[in-house]
Every structure is written in structure tokens, then in C-alpha cells.
C-alpha atoms as a PDB file:
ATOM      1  CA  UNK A   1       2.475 -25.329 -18.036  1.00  0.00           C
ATOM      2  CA  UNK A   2       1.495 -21.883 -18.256  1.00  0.00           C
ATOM      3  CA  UNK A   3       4.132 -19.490 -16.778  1.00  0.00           C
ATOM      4  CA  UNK A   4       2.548 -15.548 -15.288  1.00  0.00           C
ATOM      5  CA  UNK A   5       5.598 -13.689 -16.108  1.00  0.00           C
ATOM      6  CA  UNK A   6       4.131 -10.255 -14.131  1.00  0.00           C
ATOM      7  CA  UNK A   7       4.003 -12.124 -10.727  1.00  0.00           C
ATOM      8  CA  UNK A   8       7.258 -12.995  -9.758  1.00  0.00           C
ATOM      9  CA  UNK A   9       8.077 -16.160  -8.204  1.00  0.00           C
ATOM     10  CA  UNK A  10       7.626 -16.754  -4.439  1.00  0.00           C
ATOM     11  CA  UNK A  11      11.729 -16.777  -3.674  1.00  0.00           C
ATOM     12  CA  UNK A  12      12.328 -13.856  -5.968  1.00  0.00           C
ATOM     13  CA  UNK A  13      13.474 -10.557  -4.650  1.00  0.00           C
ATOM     14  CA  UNK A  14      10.316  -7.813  -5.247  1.00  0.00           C
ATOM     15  CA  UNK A  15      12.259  -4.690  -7.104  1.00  0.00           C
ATOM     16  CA  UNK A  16      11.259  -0.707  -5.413  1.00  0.00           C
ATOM     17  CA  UNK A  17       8.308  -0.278  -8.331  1.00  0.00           C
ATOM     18  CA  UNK A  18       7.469  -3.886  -7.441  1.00  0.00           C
ATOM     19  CA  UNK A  19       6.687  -2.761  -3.648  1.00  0.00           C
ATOM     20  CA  UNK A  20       6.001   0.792  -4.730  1.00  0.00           C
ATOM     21  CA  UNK A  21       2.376  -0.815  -6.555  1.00  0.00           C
ATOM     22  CA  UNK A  22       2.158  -3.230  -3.979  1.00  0.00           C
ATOM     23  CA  UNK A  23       1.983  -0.892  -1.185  1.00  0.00           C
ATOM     24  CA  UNK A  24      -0.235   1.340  -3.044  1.00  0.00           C
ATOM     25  CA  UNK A  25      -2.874  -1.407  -4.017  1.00  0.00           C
ATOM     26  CA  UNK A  26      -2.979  -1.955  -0.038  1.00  0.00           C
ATOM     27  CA  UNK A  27      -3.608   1.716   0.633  1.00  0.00           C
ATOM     28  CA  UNK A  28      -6.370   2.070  -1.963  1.00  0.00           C
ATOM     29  CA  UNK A  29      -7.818  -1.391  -0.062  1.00  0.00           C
ATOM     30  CA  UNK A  30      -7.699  -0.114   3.280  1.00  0.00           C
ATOM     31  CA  UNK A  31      -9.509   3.340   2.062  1.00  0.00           C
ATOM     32  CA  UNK A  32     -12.165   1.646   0.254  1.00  0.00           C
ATOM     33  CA  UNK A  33     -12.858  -0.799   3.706  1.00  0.00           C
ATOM     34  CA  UNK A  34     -12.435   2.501   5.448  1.00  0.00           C
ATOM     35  CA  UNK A  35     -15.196   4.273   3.353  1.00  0.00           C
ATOM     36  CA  UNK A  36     -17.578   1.149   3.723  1.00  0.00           C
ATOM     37  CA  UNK A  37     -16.593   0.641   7.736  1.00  0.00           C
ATOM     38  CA  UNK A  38     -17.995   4.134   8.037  1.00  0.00           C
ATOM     39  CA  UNK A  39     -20.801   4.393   5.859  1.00  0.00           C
ATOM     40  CA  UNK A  40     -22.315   2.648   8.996  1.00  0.00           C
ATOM     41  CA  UNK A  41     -22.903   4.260  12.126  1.00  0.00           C
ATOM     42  CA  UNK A  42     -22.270   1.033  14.095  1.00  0.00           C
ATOM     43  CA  UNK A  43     -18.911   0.504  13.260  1.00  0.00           C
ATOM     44  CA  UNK A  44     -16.428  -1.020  14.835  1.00  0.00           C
ATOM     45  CA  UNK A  45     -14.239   2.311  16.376  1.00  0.00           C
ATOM     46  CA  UNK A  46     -11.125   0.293  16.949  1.00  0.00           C
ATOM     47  CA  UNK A  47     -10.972  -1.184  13.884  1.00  0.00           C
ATOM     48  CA  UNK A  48     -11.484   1.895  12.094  1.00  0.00           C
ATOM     49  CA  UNK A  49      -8.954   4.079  14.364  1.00  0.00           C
ATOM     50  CA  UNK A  50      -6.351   0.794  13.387  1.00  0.00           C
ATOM     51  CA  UNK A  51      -7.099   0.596   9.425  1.00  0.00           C
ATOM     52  CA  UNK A  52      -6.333   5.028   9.932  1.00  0.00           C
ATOM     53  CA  UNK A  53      -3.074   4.491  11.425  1.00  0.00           C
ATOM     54  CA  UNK A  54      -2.323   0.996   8.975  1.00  0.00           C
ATOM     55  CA  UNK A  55      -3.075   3.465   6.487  1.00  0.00           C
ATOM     56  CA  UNK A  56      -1.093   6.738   7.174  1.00  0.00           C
ATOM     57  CA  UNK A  57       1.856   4.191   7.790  1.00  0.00           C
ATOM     58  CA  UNK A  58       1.151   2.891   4.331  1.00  0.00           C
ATOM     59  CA  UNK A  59       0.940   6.741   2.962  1.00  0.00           C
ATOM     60  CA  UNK A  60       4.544   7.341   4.625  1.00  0.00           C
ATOM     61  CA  UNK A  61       6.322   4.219   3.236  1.00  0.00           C
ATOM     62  CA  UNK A  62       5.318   5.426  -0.152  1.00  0.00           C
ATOM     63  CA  UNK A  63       6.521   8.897   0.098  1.00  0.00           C
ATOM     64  CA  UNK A  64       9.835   7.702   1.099  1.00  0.00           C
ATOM     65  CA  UNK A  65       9.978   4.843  -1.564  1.00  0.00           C
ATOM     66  CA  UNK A  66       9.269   7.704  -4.205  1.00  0.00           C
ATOM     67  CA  UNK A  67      12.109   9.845  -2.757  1.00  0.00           C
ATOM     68  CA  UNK A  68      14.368   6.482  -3.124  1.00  0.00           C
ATOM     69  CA  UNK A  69      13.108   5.826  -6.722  1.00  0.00           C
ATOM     70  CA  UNK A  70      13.265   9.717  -8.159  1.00  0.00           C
ATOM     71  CA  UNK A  71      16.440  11.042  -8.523  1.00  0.00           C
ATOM     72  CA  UNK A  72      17.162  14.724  -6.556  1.00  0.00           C
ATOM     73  CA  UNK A  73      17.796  16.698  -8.665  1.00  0.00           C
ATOM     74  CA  UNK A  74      19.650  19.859  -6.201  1.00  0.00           C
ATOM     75  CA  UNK A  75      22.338  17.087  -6.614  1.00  0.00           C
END
């Protein structure tokens, strides 16, 4: 049996870079739907105005996982 040794198993703990690529591989997703949701004028608003806020919500969780993961250095 072949073993993937870059995904981790299913009950294994995900470290902060782990979640860090995760969650930006999710935000480069939702802006690539976004950019194809409005290429067309018929779009569904709702969905858009939900993938926005999924988004920005994405954009925040990363900023604060990259304060976590780099040290500060005024310390």
C-alpha cells in the first residue's frame, strides 16, 4: 500500500501552516467562483453577497494565523 505522506491522516491534528494553506487554497477558490459568478449579469446576488462575506472571514482568519505564526518582534 502506497502511503501520501503530505496529507495527513483523517484523526491527525492539522499544525498552524497546515490550516494557514488550507485556508488560503479556500480563499483563492471562493475568488475565482466569485470572478466567474460575476462575469454574468444574471447572477445569483445572494450567493455572491455570501461567498463576499465567506471570503473576508477567510481573509481575517489568515491575518490573525500569520500574527500567531510570526514572531513580534517589539518583544
Amino acid at each position: 500500500m502506497i502511503s501520501n505522506t503530505e496529507q495527513p491522516a483523517a484523526n491527525e491534528p492539522m499544525t498552524p501552516q497546515m490550516r494557514l494553506s488550507v485556508m488560503q487554497n479556500r480563499h483563492r477558490s471562493i475568488d475565482q467562483q466569485l470572478h466567474e459568478l460575476q462575469a454574468h449579469p444574471w447572477g445569483d446576488r445572494i450567493l455572491i453577497q455570501r461567498m463576499k462575506k465567506e471570503k473576508l472571514r477567510l481573509r481575517d482568519a489568515i491575518e490573525r494565523l500569520r500574527d500567531e505564526l510570526v514572531p513580534d518582534l517589539d518583544a
